[in-house]
N, C-alpha and C. Protein backbone atom coordinates (compact mmCIF):
# COMPACT_ATOMS: atom_id res chain seq x y z
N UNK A 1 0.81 -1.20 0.00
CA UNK A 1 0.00 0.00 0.00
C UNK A 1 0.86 1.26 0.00
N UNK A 2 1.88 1.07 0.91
CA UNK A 2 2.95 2.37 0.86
C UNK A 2 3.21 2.38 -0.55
N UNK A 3 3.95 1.80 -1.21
CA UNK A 3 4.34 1.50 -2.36
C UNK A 3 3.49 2.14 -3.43
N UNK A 4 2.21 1.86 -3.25
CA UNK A 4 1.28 2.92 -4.21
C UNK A 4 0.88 4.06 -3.91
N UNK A 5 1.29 4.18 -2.91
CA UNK A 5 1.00 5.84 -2.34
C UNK A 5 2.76 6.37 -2.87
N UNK A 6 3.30 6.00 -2.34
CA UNK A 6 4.38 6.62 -3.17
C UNK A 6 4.84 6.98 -4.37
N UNK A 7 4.19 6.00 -5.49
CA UNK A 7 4.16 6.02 -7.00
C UNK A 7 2.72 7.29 -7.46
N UNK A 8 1.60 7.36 -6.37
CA UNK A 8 1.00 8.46 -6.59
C UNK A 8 1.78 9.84 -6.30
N UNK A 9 2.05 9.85 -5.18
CA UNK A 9 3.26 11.51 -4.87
C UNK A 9 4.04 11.86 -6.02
N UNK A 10 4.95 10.44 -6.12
CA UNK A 10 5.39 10.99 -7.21
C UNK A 10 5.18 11.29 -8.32
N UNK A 11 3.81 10.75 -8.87
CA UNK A 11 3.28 11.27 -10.51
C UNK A 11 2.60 12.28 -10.10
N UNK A 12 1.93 12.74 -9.12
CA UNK A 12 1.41 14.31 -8.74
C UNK A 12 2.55 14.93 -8.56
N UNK A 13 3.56 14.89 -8.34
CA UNK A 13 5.19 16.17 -8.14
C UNK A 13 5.14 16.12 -9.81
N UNK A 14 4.96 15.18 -10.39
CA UNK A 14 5.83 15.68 -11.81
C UNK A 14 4.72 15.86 -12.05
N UNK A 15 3.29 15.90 -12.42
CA UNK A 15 2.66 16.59 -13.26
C UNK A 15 2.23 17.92 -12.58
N UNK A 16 2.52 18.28 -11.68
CA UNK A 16 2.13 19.63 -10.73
C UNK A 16 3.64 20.33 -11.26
N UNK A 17 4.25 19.65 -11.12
CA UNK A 17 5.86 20.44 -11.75
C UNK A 17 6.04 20.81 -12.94
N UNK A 18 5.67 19.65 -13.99
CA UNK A 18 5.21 20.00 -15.34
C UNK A 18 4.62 21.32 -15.46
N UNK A 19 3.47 21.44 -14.90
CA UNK A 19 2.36 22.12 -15.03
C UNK A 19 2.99 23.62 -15.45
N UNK A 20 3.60 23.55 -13.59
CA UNK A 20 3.95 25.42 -12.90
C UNK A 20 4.94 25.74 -14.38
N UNK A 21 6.10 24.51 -14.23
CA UNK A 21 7.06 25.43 -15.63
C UNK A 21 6.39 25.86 -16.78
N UNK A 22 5.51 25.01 -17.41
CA UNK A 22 4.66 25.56 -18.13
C UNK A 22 4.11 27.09 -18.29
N UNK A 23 3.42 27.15 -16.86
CA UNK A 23 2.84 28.29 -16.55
C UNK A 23 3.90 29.57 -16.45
N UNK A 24 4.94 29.03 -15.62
CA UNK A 24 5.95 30.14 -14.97
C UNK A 24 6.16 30.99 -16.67
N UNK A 25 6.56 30.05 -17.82
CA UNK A 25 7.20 30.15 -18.68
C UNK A 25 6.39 31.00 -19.77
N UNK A 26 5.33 31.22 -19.33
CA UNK A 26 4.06 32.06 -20.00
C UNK A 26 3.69 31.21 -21.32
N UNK A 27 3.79 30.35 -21.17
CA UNK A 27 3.12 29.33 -22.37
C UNK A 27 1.07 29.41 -22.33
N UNK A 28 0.71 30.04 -21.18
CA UNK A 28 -0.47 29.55 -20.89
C UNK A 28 -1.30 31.17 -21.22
N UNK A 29 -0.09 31.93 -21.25
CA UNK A 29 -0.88 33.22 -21.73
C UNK A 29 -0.69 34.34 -20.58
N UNK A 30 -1.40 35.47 -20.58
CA UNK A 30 -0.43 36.61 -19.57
C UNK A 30 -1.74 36.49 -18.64
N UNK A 31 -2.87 35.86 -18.62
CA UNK A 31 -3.95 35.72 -17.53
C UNK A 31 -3.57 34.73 -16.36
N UNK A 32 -3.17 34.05 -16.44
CA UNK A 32 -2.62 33.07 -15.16
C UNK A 32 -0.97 33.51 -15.03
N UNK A 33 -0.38 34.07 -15.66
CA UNK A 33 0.57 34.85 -15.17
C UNK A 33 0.40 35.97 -14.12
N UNK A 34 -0.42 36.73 -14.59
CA UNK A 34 -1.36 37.45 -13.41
C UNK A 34 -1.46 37.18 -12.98
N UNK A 35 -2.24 35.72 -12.81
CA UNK A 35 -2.85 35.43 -11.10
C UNK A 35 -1.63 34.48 -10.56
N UNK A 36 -1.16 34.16 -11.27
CA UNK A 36 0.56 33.59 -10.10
C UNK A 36 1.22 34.72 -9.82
N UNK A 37 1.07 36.00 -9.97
CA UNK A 37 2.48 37.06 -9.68
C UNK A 37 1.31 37.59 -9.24
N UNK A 38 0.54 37.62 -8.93
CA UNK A 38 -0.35 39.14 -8.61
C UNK A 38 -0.72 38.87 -6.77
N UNK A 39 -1.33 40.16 -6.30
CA UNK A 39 -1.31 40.09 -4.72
C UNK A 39 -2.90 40.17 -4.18
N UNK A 40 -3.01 39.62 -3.11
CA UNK A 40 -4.32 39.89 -3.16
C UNK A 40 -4.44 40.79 -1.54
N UNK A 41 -5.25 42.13 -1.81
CA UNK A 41 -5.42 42.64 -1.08
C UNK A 41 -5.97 42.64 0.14
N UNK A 42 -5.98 43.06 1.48
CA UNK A 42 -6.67 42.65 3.07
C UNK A 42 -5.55 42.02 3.40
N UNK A 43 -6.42 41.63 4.63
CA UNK A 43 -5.56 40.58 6.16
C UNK A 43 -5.84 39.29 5.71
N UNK A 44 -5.15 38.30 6.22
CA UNK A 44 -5.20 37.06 6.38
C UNK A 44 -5.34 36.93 8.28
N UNK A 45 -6.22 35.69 8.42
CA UNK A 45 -6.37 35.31 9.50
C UNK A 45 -5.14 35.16 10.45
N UNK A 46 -5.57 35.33 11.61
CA UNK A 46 -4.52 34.95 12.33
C UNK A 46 -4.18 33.22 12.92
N UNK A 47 -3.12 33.01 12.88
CA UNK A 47 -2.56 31.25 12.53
C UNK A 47 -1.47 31.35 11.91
N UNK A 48 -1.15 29.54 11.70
CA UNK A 48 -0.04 29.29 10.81
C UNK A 48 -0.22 29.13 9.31
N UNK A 49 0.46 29.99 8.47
CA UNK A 49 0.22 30.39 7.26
C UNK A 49 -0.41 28.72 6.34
N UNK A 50 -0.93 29.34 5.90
CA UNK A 50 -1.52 27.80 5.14
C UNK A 50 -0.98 27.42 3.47
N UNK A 51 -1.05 25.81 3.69
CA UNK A 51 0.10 25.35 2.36
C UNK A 51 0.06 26.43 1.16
N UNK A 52 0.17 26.31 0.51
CA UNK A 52 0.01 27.16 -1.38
C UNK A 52 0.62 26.65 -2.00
N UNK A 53 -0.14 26.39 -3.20
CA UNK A 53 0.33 26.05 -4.45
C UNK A 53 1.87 26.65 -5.05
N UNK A 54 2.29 27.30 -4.82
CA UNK A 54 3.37 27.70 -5.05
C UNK A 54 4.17 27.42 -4.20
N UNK A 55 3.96 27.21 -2.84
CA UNK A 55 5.09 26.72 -2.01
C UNK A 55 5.59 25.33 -1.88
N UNK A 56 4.70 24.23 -2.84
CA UNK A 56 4.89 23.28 -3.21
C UNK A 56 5.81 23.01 -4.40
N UNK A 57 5.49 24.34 -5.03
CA UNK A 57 6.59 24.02 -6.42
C UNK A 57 7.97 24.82 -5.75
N UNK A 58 8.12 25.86 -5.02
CA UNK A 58 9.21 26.00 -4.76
C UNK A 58 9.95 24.53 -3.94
N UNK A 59 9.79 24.72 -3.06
CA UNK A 59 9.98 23.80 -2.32
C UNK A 59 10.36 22.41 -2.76
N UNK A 60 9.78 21.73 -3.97
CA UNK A 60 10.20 20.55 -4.55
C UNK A 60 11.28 20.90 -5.56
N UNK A 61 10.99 22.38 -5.76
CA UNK A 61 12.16 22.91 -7.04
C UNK A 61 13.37 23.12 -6.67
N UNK A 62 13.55 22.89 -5.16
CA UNK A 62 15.07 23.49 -4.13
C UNK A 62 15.08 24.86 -4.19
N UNK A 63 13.86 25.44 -4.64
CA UNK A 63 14.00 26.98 -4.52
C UNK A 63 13.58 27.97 -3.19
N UNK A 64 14.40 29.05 -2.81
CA UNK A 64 13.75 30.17 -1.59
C UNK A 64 12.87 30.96 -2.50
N UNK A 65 12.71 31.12 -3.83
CA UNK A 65 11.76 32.05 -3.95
C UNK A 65 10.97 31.78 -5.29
N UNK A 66 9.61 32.91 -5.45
CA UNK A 66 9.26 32.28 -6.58
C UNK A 66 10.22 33.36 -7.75
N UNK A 67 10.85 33.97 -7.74
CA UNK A 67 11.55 34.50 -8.85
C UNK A 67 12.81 33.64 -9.23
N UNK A 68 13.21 32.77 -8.24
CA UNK A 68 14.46 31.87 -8.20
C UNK A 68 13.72 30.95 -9.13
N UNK A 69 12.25 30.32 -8.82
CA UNK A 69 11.49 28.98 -9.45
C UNK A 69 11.56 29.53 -10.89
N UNK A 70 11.00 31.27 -10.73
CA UNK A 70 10.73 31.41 -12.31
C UNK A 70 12.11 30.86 -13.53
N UNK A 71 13.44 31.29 -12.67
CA UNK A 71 14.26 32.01 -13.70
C UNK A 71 14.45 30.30 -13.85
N UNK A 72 14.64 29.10 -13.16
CA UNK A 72 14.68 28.23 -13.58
C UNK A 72 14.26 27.24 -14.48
N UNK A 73 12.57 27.25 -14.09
CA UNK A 73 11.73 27.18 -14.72
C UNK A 73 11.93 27.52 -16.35
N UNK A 74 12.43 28.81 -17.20
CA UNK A 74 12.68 29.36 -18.28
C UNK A 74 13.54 28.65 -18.76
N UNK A 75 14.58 27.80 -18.31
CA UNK A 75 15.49 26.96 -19.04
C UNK A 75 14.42 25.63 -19.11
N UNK A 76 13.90 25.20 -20.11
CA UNK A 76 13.08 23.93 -20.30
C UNK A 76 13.65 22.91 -20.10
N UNK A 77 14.59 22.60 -20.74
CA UNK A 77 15.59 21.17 -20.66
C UNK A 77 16.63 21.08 -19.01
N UNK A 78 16.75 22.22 -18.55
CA UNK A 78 16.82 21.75 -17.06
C UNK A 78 15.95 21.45 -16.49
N UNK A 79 14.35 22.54 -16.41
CA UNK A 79 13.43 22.21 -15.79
C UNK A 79 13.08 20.67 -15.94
N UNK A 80 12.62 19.98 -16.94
CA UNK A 80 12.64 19.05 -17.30
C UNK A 80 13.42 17.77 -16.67
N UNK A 81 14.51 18.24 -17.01
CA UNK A 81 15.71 17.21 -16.02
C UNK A 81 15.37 17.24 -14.77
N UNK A 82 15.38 18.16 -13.88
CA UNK A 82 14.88 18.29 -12.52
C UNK A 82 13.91 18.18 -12.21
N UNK A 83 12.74 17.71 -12.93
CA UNK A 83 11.45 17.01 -12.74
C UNK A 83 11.59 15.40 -12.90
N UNK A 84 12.12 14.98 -13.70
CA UNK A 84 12.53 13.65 -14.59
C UNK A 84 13.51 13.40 -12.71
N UNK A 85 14.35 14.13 -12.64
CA UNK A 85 15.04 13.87 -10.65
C UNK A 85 14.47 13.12 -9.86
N UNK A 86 13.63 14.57 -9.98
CA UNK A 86 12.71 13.90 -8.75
C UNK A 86 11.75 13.06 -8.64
N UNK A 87 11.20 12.22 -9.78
CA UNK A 87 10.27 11.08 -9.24
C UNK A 87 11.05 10.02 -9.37
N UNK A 88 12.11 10.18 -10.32
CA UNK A 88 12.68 8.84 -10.43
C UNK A 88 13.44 8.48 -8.98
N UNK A 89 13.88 9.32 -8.41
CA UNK A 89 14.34 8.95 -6.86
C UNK A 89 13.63 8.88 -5.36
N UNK A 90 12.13 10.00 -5.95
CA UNK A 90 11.32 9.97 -4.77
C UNK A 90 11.27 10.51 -3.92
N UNK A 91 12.39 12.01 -4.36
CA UNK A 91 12.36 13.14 -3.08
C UNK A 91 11.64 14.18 -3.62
């Protein structure tokens, strides 16, 4: 059972990874570029900040930021490689 939960993580990291470079890379058009770079105005509750979609792709990308994810992201054939990384080993 572990075993298939693990082969799921890892095909959700690479197609969630796929995805963001895609996106980062403006392949998807300058409207979801917007809404990945853009801010949203008010307070947030008080607590511990909650997951985000982007802190998942940094974070699996070895990146501190999302401008670090972007500039990586823009090289395809690394991005690529460093997706192709990480499921084949499982981190």
């Amino acid at each position: 059972m572990a075993d298939v939960d693990e082969r799921l993580l890892q095909q959700f990291m690479k197609r969630k990874l796929g995805y963001a470079g895609h996106n980062m890379r403006g392949s998807s058009g300058p409207l979801l570029q917007i809404s990945l770079e853009g801010e949203i105005e008010g307070k947030r509750r008080q607590g511990r900040p909650r997951r985000n979609w982007m802190g998942d792709v940094k974070e699996w990308s070895g990146s501190t930021s999302y401008g670090d994810t972007k500039r990586k992201a823009e090289n395809r054939e690394k991005w690529r490689d460093m997706v192709a990384s990480l499921t084949e080993d499982g981190t």
